[in-house]
N, C-alpha and C. Protein backbone atom coordinates (compact mmCIF):
# COMPACT_ATOMS: atom_id res chain seq x y z
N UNK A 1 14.97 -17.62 -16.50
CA UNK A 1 14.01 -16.63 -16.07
C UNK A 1 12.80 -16.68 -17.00
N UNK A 2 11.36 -16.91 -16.45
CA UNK A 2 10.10 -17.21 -17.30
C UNK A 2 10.33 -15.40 -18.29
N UNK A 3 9.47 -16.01 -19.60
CA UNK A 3 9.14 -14.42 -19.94
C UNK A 3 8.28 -13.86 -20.03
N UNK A 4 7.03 -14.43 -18.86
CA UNK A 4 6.12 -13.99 -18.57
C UNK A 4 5.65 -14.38 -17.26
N UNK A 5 5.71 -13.45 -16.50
CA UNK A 5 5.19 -13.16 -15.29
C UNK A 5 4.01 -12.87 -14.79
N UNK A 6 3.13 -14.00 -14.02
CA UNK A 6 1.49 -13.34 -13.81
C UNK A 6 1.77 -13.05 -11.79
N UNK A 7 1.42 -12.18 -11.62
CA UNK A 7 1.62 -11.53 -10.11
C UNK A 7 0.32 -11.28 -9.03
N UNK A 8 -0.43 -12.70 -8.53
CA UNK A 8 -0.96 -11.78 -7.59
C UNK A 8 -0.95 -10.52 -6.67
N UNK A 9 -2.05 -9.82 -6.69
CA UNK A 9 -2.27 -8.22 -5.64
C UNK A 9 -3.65 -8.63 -4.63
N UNK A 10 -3.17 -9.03 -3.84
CA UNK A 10 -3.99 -8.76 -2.11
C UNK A 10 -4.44 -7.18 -1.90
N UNK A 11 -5.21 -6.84 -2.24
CA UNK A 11 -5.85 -5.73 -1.52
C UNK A 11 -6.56 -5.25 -0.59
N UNK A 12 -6.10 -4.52 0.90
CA UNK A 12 -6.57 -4.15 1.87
C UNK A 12 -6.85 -2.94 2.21
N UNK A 13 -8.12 -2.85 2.20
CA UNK A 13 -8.33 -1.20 2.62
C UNK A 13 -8.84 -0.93 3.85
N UNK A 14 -8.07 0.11 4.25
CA UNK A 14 -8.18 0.40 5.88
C UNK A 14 -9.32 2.37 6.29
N UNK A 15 -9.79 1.59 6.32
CA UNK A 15 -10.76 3.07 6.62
C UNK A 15 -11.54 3.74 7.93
N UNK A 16 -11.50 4.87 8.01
CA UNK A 16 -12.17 5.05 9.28
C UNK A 16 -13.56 5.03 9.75
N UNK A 17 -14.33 4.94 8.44
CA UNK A 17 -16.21 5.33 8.09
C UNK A 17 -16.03 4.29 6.32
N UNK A 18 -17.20 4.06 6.81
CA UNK A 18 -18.19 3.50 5.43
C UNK A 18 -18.53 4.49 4.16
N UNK A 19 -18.18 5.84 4.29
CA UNK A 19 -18.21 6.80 3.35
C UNK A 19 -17.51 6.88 2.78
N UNK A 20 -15.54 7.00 3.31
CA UNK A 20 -14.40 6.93 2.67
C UNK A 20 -14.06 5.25 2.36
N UNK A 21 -14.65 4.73 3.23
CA UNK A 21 -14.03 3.44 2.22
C UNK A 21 -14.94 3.01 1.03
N UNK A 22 -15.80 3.38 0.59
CA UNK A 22 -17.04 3.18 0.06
C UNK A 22 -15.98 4.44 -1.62
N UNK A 23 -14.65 4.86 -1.20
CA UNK A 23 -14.75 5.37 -2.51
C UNK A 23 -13.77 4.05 -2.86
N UNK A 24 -13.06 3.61 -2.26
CA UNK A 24 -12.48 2.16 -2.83
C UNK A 24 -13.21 0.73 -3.30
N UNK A 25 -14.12 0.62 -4.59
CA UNK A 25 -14.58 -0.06 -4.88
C UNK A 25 -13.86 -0.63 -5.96
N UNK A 26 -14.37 -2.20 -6.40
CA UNK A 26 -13.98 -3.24 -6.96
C UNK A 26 -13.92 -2.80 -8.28
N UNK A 27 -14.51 -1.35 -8.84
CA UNK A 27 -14.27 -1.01 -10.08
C UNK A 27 -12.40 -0.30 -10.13
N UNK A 28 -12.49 0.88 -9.53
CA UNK A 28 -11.17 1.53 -8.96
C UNK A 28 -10.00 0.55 -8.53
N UNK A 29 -10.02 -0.83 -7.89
CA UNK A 29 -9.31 -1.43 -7.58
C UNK A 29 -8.75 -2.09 -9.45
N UNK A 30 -10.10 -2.57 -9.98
CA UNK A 30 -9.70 -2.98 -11.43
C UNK A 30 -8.84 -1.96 -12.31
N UNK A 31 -9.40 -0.87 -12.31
CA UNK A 31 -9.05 0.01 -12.95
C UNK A 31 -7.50 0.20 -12.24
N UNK A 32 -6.57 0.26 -11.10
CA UNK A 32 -5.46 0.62 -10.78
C UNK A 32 -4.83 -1.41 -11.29
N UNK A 33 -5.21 -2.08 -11.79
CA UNK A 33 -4.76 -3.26 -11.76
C UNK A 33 -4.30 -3.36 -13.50
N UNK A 34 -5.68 -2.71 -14.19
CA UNK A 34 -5.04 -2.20 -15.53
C UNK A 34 -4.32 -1.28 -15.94
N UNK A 35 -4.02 0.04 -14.83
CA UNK A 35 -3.01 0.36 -15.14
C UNK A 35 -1.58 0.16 -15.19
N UNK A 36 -1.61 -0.68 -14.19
CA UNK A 36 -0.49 -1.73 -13.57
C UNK A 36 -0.29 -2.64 -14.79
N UNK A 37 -0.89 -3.42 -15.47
CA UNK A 37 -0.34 -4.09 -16.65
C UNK A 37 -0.19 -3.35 -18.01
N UNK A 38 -0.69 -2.11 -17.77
CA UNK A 38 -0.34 -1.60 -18.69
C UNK A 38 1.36 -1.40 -19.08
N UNK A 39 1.35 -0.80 -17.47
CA UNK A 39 2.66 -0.32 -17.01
C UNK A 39 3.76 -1.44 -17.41
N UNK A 40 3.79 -2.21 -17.11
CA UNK A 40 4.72 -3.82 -16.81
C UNK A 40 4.70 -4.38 -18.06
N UNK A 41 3.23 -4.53 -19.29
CA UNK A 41 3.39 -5.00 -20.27
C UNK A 41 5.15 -5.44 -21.02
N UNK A 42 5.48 -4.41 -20.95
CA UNK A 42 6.58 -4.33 -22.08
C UNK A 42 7.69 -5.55 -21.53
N UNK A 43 7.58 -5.13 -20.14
CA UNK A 43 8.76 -6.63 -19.22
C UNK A 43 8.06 -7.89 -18.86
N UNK A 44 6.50 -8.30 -19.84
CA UNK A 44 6.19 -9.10 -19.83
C UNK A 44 6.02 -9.55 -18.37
N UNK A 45 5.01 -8.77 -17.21
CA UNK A 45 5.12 -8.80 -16.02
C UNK A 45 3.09 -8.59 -16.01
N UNK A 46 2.06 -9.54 -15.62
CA UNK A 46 0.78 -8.67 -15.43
C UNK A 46 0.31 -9.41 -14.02
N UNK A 47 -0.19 -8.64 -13.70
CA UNK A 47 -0.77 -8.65 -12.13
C UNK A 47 -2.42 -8.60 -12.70
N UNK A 48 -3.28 -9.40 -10.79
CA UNK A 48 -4.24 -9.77 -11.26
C UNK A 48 -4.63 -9.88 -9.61
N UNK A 49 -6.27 -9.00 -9.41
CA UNK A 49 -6.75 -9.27 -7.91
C UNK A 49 -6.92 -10.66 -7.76
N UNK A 50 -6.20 -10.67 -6.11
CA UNK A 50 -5.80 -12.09 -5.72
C UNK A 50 -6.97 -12.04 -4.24
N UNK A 51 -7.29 -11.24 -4.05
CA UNK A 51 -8.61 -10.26 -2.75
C UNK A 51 -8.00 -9.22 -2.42
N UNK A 52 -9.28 -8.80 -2.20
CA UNK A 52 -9.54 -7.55 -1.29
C UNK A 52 -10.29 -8.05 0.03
N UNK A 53 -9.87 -6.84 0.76
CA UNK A 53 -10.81 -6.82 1.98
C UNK A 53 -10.86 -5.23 3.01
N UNK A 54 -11.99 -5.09 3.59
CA UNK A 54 -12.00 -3.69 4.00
C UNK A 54 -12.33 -4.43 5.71
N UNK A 55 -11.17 -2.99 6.34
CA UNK A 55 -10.91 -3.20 7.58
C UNK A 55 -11.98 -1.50 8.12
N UNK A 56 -13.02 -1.66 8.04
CA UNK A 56 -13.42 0.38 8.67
C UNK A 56 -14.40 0.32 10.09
N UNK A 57 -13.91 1.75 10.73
CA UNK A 57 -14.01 1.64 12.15
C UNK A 57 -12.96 2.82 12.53
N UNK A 58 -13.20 2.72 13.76
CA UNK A 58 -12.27 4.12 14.14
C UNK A 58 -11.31 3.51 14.90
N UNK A 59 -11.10 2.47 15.35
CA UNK A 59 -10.32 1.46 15.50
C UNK A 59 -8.63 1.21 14.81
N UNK A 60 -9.30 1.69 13.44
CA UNK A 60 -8.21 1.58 12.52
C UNK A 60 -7.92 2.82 12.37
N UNK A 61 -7.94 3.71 12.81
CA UNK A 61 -7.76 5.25 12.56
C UNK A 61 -5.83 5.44 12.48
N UNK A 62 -4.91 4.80 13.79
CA UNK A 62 -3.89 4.90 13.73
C UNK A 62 -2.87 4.30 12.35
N UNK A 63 -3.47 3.25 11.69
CA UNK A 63 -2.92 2.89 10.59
C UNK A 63 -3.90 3.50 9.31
N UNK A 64 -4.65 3.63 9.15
CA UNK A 64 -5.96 4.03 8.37
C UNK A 64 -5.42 5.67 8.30
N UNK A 65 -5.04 6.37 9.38
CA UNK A 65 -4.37 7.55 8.68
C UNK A 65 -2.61 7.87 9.23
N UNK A 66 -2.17 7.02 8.28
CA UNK A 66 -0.98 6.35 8.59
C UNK A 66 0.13 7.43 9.04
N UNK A 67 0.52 8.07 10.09
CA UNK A 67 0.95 9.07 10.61
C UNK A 67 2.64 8.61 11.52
N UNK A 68 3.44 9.01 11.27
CA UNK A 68 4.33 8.89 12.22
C UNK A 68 4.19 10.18 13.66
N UNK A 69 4.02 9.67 14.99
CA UNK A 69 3.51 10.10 15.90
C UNK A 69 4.19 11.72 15.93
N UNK A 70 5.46 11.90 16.40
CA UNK A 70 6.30 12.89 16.47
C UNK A 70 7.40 12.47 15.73
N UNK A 71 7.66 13.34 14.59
CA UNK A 71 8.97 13.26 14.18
C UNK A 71 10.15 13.13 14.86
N UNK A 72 10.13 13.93 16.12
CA UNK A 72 11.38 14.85 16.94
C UNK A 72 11.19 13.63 18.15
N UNK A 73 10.49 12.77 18.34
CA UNK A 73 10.25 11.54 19.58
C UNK A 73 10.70 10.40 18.92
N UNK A 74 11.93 9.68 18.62
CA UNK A 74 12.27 8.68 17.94
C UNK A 74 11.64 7.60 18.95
N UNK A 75 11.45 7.52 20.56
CA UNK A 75 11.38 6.63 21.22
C UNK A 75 9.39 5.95 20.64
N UNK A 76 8.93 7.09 20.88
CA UNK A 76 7.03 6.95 20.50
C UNK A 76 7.15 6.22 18.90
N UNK A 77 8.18 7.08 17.93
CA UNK A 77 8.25 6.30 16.27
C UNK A 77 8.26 5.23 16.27
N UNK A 78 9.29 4.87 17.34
CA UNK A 78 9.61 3.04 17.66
C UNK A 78 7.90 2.20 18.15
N UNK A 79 7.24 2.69 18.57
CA UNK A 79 6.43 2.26 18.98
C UNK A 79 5.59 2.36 18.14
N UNK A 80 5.21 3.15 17.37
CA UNK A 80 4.18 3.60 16.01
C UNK A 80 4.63 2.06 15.03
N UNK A 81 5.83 2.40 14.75
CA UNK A 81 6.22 1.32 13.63
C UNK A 81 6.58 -0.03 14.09
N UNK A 82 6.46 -0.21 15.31
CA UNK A 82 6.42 -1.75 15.63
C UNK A 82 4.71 -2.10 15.47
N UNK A 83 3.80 -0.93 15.73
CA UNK A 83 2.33 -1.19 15.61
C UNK A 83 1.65 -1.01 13.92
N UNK A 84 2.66 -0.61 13.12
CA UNK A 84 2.49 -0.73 11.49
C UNK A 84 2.77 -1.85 10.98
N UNK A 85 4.07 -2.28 11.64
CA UNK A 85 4.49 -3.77 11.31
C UNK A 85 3.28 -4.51 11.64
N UNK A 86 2.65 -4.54 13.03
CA UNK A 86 1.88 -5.57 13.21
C UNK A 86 0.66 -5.73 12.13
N UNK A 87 0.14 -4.81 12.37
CA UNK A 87 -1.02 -4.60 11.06
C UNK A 87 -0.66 -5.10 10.16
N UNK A 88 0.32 -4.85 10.02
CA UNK A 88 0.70 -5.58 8.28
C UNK A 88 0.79 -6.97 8.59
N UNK A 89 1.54 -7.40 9.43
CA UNK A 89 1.30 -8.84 9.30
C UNK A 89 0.55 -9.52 9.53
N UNK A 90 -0.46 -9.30 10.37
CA UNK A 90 -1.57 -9.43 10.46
C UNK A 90 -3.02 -9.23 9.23
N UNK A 91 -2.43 -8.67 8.41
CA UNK A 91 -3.34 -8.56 7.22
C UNK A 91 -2.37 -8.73 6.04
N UNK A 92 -1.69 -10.05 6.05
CA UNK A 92 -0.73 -10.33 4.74
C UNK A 92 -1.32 -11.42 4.35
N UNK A 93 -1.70 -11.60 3.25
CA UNK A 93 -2.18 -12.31 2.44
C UNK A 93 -1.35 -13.15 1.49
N UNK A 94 -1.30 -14.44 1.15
CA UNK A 94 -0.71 -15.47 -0.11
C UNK A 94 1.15 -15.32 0.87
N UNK A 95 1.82 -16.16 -0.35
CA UNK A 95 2.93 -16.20 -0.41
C UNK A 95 3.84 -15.07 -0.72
N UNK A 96 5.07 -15.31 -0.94
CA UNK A 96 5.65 -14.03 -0.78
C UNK A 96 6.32 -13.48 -2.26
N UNK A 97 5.37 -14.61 -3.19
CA UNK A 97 5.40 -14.48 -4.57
C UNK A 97 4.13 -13.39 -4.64
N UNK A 98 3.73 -13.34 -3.72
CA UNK A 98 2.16 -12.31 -3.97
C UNK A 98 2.75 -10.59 -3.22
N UNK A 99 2.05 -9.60 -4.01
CA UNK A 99 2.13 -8.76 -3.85
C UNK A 99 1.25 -7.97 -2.46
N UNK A 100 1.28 -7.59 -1.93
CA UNK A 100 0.24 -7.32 -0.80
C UNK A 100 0.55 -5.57 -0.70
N UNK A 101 -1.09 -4.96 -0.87
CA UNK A 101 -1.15 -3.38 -0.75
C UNK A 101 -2.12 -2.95 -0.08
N UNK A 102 -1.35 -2.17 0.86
CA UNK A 102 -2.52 -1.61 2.33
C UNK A 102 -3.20 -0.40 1.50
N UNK A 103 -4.34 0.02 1.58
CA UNK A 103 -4.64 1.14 1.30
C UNK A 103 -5.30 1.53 2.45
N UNK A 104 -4.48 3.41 2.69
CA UNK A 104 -5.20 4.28 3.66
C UNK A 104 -5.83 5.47 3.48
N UNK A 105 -6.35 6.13 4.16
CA UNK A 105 -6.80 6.97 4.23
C UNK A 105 -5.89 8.27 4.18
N UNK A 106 -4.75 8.42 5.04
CA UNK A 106 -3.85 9.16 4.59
C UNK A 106 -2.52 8.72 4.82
N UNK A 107 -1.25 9.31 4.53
CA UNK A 107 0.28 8.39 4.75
C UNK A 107 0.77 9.48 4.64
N UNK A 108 1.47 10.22 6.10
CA UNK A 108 2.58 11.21 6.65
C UNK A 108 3.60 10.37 7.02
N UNK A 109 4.72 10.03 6.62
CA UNK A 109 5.88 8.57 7.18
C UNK A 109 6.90 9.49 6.49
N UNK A 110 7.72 10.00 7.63
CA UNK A 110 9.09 10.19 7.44
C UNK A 110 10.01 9.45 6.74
N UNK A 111 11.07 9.99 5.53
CA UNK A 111 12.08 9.21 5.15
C UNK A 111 13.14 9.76 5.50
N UNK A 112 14.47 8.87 5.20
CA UNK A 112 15.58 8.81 5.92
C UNK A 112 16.02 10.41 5.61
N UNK A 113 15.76 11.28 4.32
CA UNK A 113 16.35 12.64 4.24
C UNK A 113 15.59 13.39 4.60
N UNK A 114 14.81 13.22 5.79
CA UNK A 114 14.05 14.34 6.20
C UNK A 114 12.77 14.78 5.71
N UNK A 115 12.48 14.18 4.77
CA UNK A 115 11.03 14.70 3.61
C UNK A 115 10.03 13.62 3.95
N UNK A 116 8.94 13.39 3.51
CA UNK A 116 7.73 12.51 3.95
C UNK A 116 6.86 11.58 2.72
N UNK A 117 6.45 10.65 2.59
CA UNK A 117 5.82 10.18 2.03
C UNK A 117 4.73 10.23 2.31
N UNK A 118 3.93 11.09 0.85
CA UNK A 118 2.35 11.45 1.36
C UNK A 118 1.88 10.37 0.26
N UNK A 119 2.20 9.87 -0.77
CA UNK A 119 1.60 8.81 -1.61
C UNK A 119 1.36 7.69 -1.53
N UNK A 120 2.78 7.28 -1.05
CA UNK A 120 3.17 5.86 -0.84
C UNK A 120 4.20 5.40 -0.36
N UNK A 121 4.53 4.08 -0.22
CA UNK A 121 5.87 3.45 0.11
C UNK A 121 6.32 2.57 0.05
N UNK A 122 6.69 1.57 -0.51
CA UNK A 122 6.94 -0.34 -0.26
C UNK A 122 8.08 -0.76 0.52
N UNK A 123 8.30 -1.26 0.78
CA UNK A 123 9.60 -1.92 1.75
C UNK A 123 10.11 -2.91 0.63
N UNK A 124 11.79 -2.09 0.53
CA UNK A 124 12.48 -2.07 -0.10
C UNK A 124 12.93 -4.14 0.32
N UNK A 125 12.74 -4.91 -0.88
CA UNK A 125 12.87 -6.28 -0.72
C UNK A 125 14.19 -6.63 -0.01
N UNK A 126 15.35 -5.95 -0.63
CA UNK A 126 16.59 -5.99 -0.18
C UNK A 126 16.87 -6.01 1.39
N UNK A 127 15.88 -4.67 2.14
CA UNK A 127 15.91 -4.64 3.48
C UNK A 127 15.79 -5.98 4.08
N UNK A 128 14.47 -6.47 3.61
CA UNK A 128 13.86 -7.47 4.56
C UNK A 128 14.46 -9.07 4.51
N UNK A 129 14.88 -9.04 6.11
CA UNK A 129 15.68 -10.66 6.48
C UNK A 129 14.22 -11.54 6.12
N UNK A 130 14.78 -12.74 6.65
CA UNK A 130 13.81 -13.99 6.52
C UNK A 130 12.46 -13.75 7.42
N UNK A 131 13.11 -13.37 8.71
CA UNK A 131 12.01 -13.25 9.96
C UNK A 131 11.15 -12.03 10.09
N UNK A 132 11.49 -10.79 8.93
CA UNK A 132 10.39 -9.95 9.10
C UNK A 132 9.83 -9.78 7.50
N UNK A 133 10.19 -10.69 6.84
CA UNK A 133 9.06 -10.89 5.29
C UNK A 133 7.63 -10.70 5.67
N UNK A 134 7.05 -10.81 6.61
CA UNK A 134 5.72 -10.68 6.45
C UNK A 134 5.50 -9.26 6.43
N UNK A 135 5.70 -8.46 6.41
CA UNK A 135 5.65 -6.81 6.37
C UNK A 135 6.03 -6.46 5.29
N UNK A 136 6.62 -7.21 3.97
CA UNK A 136 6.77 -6.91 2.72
C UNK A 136 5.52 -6.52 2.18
N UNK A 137 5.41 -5.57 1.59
CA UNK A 137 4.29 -5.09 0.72
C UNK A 137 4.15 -3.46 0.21
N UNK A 138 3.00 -2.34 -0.52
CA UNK A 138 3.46 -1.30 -0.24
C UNK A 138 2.05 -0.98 -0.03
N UNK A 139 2.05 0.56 0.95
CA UNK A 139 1.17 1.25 1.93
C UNK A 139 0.98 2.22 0.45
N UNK A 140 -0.70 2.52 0.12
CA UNK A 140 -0.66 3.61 -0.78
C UNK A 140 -2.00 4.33 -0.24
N UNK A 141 -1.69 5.69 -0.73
CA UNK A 141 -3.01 6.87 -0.14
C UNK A 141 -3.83 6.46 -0.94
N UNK A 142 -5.05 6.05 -0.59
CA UNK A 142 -6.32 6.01 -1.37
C UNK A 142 -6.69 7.15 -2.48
N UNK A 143 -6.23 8.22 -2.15
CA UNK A 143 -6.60 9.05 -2.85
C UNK A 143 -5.71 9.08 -4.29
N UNK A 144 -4.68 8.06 -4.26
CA UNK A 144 -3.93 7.68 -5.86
C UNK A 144 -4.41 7.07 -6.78
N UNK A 145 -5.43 6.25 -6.48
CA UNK A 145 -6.00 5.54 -7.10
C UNK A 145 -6.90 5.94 -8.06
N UNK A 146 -6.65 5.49 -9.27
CA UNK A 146 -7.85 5.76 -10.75
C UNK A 146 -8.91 6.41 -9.93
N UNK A 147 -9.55 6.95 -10.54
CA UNK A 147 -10.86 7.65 -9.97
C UNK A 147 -11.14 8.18 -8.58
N UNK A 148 -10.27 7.99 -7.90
CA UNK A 148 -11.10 8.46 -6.25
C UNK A 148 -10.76 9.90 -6.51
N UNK A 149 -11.75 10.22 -5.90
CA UNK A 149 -12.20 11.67 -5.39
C UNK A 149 -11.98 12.05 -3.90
N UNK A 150 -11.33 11.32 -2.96
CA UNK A 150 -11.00 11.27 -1.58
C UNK A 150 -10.96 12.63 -1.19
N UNK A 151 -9.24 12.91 -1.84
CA UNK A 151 -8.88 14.25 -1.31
C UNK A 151 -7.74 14.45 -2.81
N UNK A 152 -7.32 15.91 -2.79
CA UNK A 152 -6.74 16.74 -3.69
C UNK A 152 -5.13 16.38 -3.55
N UNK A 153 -4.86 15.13 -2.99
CA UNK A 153 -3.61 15.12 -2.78
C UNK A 153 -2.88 14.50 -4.38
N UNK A 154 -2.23 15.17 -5.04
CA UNK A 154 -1.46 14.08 -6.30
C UNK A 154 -2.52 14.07 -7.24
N UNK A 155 -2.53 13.21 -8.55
CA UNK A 155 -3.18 12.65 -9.32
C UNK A 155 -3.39 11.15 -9.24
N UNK A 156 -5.29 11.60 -9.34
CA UNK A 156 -5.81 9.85 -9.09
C UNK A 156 -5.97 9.52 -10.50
N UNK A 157 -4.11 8.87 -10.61
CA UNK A 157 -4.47 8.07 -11.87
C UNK A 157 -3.47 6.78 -11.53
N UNK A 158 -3.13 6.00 -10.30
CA UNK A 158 -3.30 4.88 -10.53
C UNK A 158 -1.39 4.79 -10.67
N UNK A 159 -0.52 5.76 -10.63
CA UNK A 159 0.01 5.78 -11.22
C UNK A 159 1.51 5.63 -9.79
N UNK A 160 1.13 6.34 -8.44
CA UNK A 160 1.69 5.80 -7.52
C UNK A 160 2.19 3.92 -7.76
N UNK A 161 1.44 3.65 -7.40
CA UNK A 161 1.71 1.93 -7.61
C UNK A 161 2.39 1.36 -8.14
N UNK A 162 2.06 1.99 -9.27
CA UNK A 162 3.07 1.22 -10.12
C UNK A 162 4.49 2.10 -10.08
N UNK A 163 4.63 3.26 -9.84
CA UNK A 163 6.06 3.44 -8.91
C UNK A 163 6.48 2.27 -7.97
N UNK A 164 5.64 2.10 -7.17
CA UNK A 164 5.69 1.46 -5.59
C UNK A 164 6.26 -0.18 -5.88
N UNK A 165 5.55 -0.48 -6.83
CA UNK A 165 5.81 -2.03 -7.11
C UNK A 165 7.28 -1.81 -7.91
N UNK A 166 7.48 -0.99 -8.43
CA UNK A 166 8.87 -1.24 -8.76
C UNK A 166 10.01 -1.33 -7.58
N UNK A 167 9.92 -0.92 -6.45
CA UNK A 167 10.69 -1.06 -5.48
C UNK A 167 10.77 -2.65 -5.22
N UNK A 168 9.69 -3.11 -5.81
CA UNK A 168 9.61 -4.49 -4.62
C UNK A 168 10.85 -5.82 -4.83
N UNK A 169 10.74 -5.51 -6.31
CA UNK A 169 12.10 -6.28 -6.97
C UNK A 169 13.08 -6.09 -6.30
């Protein structure tokens, strides 16, 4: 096992207007990338932007404010999250040595005990067979990130993520 690990991060931001994506800039993206090696330092693990890219439009509104349709409609969920999957694979970037992180505008996604993920989420590596790896990655609220001023949800310090990336192992 190397004892040092360098980790590309693909960054995608999904927005509905040029105003809110306009708070996800290449400074804020740096700044959540140093907190991230801050974080990892000690397990000799540092990550490093591998791209970005901004998807905004109202177009993207259904993943951009990442919503599970009806809780209580499992049949419509099925349909929501076969259309999350796609997005994602459709905007996966590098190998599957690379890290890949959607950023939205907002994230309401039911978990299995009933409670919701308003921060974030990664797909747990273990889950994923051979044929749906491309959907590996984790979904985070813009508003976690170092500095944004989005909305009042949590603390924007950067600090989601590096929760999130620990799942990915």
């Amino acid at each position: 096992m190397p004892r040092n690990l360098t980790v590309p991060i693909h960054f995608t931001i999904f927005a509905t207007n040029y105003t809110t994506s306009s708070q996800v800039t290449v400074d804020v993206l740096l700044a959540q990338v140093k907190v991230l090696n801050t974080a990892y330092l000690d397990l000799g693990i540092q990550f490093y932007i591998s791209s970005f890219n901004y998807h905004v439009g109202e177009e993207f509104r259904p993943f951009a404010q990442h919503k599970s349709k009806l809780l209580d409609e499992p049949d419509k969920n099925k349909a929501y999250y076969s259309y999350v999957e796609r997005v994602k694979q459709e905007n996966r970037y590098g190998g599957f040595d690379e890290i890949n992180v959607w950023i939205v505008e907002s994230l309401t996604t039911p978990t299995c005990d009933g409670g919701v993920y308003e921060e974030g989420y990664c797909t747990l590596a273990r889950y994923l067979t051979y044929s749906d790896r491309s959907v590996d990655g984790c979904v985070i609220n813009m508003a976690t990130l170092p500095n944004v001023t989005f909305s009042d949800l949590g603390t924007p310090n950067g600090s989601t993520l590096v929760h999130e990336i620990g799942h990915c192992g």
